[in-house]
PDB file of N, CA and C in Angstrom:
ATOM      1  N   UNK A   1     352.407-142.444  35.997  1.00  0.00           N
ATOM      2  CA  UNK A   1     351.379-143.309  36.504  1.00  0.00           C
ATOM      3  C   UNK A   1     351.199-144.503  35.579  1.00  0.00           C
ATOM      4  N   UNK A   2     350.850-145.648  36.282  1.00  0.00           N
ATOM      5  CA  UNK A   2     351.031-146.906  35.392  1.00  0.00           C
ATOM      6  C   UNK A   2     349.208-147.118  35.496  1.00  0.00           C
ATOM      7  N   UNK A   3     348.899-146.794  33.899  1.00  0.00           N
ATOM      8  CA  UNK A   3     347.731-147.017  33.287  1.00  0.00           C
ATOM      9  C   UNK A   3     346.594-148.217  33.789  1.00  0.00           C
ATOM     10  N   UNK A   4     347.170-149.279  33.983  1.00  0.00           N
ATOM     11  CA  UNK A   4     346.789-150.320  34.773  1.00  0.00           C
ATOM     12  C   UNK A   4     345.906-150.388  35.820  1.00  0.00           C
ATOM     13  N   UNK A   5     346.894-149.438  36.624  1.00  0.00           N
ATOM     14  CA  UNK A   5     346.514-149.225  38.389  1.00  0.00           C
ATOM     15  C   UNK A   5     345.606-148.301  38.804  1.00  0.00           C
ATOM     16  N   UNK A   6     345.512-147.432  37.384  1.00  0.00           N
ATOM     17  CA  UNK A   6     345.030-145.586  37.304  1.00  0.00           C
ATOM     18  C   UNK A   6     343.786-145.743  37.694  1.00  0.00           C
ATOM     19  N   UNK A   7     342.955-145.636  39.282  1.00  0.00           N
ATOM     20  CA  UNK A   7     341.616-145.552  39.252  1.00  0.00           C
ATOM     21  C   UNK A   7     340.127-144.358  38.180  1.00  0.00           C
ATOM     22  N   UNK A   8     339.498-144.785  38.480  1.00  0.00           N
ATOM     23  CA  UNK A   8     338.415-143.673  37.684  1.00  0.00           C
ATOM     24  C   UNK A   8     338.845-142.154  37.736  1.00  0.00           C
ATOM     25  N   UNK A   9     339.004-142.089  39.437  1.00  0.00           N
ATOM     26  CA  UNK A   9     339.117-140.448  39.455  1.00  0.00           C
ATOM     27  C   UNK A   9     340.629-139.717  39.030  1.00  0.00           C
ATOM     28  N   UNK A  10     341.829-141.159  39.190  1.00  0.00           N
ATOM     29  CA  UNK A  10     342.618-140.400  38.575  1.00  0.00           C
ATOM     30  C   UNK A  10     342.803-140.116  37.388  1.00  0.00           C
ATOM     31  N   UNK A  11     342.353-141.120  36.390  1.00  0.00           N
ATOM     32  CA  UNK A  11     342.188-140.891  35.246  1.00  0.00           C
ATOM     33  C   UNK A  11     341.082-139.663  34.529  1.00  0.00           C
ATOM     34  N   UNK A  12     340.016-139.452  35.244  1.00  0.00           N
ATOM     35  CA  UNK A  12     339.195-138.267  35.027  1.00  0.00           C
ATOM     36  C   UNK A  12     340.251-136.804  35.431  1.00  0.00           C
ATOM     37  N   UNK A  13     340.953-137.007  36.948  1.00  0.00           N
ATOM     38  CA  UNK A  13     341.617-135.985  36.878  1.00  0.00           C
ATOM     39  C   UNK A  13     342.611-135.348  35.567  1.00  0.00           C
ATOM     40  N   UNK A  14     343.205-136.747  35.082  1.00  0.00           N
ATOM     41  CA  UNK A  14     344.757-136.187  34.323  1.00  0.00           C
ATOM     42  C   UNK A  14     344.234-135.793  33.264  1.00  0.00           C
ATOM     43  N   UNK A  15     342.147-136.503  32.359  1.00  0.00           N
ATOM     44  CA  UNK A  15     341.890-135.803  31.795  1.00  0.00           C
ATOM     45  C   UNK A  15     341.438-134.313  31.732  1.00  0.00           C
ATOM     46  N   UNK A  16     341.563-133.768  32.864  1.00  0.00           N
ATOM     47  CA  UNK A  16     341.196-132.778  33.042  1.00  0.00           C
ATOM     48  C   UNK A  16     342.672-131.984  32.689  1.00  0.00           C
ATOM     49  N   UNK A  17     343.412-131.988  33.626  1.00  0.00           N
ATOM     50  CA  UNK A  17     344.290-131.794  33.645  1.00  0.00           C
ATOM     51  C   UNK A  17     345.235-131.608  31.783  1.00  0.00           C
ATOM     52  N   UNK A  18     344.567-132.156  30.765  1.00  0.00           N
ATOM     53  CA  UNK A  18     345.289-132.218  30.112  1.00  0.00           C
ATOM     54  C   UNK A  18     344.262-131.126  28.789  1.00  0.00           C
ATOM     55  N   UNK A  19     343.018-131.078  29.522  1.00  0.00           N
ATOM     56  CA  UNK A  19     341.961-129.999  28.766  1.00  0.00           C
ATOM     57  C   UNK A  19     343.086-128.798  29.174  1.00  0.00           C
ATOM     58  N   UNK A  20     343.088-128.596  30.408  1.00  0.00           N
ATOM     59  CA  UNK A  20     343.640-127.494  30.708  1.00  0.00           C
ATOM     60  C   UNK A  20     344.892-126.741  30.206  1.00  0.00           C
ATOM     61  N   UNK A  21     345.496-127.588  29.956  1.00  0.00           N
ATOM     62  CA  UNK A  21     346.533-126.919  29.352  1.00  0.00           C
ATOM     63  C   UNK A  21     346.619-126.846  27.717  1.00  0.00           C
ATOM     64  N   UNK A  22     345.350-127.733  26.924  1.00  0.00           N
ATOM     65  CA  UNK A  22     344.702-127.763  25.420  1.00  0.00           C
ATOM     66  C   UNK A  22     344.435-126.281  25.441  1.00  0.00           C
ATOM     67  N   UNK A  23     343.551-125.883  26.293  1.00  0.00           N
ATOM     68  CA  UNK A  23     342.445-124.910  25.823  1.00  0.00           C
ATOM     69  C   UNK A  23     342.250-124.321  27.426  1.00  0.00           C
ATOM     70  N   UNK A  24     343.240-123.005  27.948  1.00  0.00           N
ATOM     71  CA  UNK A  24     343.127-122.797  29.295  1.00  0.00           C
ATOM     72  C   UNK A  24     341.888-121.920  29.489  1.00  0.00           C
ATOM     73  N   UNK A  25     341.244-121.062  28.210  1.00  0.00           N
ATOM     74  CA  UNK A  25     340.683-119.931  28.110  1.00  0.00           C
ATOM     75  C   UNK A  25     338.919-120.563  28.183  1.00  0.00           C
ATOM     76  N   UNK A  26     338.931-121.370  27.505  1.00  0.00           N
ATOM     77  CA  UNK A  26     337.913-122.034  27.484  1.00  0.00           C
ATOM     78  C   UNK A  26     337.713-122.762  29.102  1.00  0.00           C
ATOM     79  N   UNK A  27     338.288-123.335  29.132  1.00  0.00           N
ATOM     80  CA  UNK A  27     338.498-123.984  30.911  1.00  0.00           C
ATOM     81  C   UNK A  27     338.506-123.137  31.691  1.00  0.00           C
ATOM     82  N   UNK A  28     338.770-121.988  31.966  1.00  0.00           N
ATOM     83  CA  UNK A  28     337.877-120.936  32.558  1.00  0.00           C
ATOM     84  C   UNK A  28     336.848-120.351  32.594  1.00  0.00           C
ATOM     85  N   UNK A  29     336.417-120.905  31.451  1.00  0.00           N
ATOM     86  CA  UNK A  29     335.013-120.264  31.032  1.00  0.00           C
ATOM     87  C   UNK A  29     334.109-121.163  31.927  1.00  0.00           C
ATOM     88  N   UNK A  30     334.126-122.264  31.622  1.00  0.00           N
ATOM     89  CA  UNK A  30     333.593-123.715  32.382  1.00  0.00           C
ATOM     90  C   UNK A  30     333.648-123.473  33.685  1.00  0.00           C
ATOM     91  N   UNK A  31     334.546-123.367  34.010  1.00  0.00           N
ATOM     92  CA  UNK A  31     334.279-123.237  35.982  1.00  0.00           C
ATOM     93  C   UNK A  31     333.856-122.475  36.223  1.00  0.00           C
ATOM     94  N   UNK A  32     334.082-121.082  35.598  1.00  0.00           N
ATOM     95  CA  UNK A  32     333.139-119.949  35.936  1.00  0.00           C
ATOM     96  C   UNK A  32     331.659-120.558  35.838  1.00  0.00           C
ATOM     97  N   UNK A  33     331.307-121.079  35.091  1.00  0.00           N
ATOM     98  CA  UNK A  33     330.058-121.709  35.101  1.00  0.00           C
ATOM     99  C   UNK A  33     329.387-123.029  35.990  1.00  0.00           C
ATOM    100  N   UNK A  34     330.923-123.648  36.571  1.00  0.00           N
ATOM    101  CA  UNK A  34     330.196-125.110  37.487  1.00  0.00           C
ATOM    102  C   UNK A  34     330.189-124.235  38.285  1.00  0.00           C
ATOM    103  N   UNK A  35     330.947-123.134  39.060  1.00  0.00           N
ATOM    104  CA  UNK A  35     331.080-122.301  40.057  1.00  0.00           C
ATOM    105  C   UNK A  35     329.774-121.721  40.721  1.00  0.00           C
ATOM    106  N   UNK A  36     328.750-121.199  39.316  1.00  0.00           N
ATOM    107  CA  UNK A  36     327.321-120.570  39.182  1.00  0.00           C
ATOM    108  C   UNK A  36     326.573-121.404  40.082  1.00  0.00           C
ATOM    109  N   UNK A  37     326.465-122.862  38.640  1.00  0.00           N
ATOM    110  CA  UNK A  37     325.586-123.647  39.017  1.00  0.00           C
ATOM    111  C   UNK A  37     325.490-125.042  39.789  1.00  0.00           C
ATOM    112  N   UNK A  38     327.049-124.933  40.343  1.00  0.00           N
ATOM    113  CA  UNK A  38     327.218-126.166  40.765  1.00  0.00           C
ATOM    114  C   UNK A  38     327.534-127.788  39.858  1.00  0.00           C
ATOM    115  N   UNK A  39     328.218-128.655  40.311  1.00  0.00           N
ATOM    116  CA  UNK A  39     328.319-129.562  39.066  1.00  0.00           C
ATOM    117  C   UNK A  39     328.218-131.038  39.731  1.00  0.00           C
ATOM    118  N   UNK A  40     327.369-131.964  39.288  1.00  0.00           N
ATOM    119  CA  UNK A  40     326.806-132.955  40.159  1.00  0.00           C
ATOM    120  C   UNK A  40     327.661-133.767  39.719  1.00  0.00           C
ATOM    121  N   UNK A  41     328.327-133.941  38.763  1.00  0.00           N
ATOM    122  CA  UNK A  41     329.205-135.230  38.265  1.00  0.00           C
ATOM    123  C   UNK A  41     330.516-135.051  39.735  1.00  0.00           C
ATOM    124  N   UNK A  42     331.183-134.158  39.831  1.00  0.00           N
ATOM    125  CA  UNK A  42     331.785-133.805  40.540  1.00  0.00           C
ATOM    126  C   UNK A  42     331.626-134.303  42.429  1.00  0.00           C
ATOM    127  N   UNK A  43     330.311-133.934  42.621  1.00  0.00           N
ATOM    128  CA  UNK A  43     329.609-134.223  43.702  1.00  0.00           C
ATOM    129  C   UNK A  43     329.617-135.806  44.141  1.00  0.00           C
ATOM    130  N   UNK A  44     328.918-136.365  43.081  1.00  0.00           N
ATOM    131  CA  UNK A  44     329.226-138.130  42.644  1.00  0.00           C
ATOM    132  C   UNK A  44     330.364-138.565  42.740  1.00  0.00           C
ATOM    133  N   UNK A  45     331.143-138.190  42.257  1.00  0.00           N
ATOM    134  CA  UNK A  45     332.642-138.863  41.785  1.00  0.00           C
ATOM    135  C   UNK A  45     333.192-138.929  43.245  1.00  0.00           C
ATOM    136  N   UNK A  46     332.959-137.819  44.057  1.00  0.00           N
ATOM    137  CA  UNK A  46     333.665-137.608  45.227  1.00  0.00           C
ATOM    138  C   UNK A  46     333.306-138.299  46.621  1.00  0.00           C
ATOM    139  N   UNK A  47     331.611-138.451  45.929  1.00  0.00           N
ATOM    140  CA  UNK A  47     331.206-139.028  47.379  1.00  0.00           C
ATOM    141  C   UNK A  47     331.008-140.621  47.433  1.00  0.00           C
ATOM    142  N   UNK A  48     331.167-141.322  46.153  1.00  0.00           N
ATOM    143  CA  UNK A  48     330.739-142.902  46.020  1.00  0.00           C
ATOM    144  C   UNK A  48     329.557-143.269  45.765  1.00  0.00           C
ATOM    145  N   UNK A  49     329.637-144.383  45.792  1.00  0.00           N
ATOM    146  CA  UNK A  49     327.797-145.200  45.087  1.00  0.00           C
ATOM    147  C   UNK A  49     327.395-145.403  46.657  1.00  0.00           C
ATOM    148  N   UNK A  50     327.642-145.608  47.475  1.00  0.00           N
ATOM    149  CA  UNK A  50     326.899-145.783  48.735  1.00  0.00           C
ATOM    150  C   UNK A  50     326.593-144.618  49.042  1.00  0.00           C
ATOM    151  N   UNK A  51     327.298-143.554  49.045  1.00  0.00           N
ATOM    152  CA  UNK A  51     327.209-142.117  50.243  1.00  0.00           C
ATOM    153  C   UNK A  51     325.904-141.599  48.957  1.00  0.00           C
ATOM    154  N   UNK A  52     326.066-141.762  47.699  1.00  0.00           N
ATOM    155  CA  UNK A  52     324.843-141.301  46.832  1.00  0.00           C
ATOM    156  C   UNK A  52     323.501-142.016  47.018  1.00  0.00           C
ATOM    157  N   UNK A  53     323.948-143.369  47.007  1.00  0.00           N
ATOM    158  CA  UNK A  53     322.400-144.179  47.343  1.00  0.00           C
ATOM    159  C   UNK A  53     321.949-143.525  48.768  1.00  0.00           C
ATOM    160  N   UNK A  54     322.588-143.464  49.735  1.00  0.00           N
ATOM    161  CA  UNK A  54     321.549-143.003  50.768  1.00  0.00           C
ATOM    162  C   UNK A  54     321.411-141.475  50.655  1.00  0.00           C
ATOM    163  N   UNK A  55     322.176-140.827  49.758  1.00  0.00           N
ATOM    164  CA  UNK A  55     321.302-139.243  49.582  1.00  0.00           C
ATOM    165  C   UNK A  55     319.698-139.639  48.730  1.00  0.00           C
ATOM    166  N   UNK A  56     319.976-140.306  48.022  1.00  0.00           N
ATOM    167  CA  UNK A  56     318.791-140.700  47.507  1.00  0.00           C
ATOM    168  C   UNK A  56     317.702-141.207  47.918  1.00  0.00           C
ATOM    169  N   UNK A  57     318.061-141.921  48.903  1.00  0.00           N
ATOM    170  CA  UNK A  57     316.765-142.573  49.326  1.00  0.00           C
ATOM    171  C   UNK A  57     316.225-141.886  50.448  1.00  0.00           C
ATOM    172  N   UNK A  58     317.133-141.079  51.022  1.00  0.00           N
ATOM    173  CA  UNK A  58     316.712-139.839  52.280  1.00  0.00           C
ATOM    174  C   UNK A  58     315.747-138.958  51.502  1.00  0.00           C
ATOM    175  N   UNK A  59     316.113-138.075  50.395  1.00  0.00           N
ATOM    176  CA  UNK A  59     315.682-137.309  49.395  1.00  0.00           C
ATOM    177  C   UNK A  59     313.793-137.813  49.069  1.00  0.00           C
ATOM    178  N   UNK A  60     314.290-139.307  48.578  1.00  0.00           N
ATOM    179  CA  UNK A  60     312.661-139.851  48.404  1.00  0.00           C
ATOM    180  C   UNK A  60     311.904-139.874  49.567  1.00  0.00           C
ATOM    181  N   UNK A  61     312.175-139.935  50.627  1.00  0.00           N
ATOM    182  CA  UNK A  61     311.805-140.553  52.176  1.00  0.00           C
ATOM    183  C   UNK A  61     311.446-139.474  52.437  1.00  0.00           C
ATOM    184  N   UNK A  62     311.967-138.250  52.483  1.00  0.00           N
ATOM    185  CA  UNK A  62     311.623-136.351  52.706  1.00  0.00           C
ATOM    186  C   UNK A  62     310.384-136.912  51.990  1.00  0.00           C
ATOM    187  N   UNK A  63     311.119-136.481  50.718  1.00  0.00           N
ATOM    188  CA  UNK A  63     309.309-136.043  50.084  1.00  0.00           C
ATOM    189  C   UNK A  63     308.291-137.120  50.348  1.00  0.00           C
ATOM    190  N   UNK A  64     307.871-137.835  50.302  1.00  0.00           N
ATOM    191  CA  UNK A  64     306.920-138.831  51.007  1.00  0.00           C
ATOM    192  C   UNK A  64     306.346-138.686  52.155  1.00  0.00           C
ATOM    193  N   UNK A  65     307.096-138.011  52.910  1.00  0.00           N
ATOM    194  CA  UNK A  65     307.227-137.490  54.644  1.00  0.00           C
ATOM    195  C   UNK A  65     306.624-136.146  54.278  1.00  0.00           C
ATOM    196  N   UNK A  66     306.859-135.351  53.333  1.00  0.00           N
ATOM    197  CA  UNK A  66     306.475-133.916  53.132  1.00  0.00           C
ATOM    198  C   UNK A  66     304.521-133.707  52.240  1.00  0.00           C
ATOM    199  N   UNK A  67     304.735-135.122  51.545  1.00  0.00           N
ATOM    200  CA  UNK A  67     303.358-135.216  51.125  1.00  0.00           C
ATOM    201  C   UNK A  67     302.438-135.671  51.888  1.00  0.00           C
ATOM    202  N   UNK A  68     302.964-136.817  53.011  1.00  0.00           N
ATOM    203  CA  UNK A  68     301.637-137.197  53.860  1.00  0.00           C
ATOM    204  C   UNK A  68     301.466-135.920  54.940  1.00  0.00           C
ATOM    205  N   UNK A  69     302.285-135.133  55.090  1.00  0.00           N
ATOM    206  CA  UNK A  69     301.936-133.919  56.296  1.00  0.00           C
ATOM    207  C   UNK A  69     301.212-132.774  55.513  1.00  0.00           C
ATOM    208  N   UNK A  70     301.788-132.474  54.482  1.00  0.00           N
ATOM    209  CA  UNK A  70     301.219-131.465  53.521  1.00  0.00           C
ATOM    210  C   UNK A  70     300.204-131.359  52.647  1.00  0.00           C
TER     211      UNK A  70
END
């Protein structure tokens, strides 16, 4: 891959990719754990700055909607 061209996520991938084969034992340990609790960086990365801004502003809009009824 030419460094240049390498977007965010591929470059986050190959760093991953390169934990993994550093330290595989430990890197199991970790997913066993995003697995638990879920991992929001992940969530982000995948969905974009738009598809996040409108989780967000739906999210605020609920609760606002949930306080004037409640």
């Amino acid at each position: 891959m030419n460094n240049r061209q390498e977007t965010p996520e591929g470059k986050r991938e190959s760093l991953r990719h390169k934990e993994l084969k550093k330290n595989p034992t430990s890197v199991f340990g970790d997913g066993l754990n995003r697995a638990e609790n879920g991992n929001l960086a992940d969530l982000v990365g995948a969905l974009g700055w738009k598809v996040t801004g409108i989780i967000i502003v739906v999210l605020i809009v609920g609760y606002v909607f949930y306080k004037l009824i409640f």
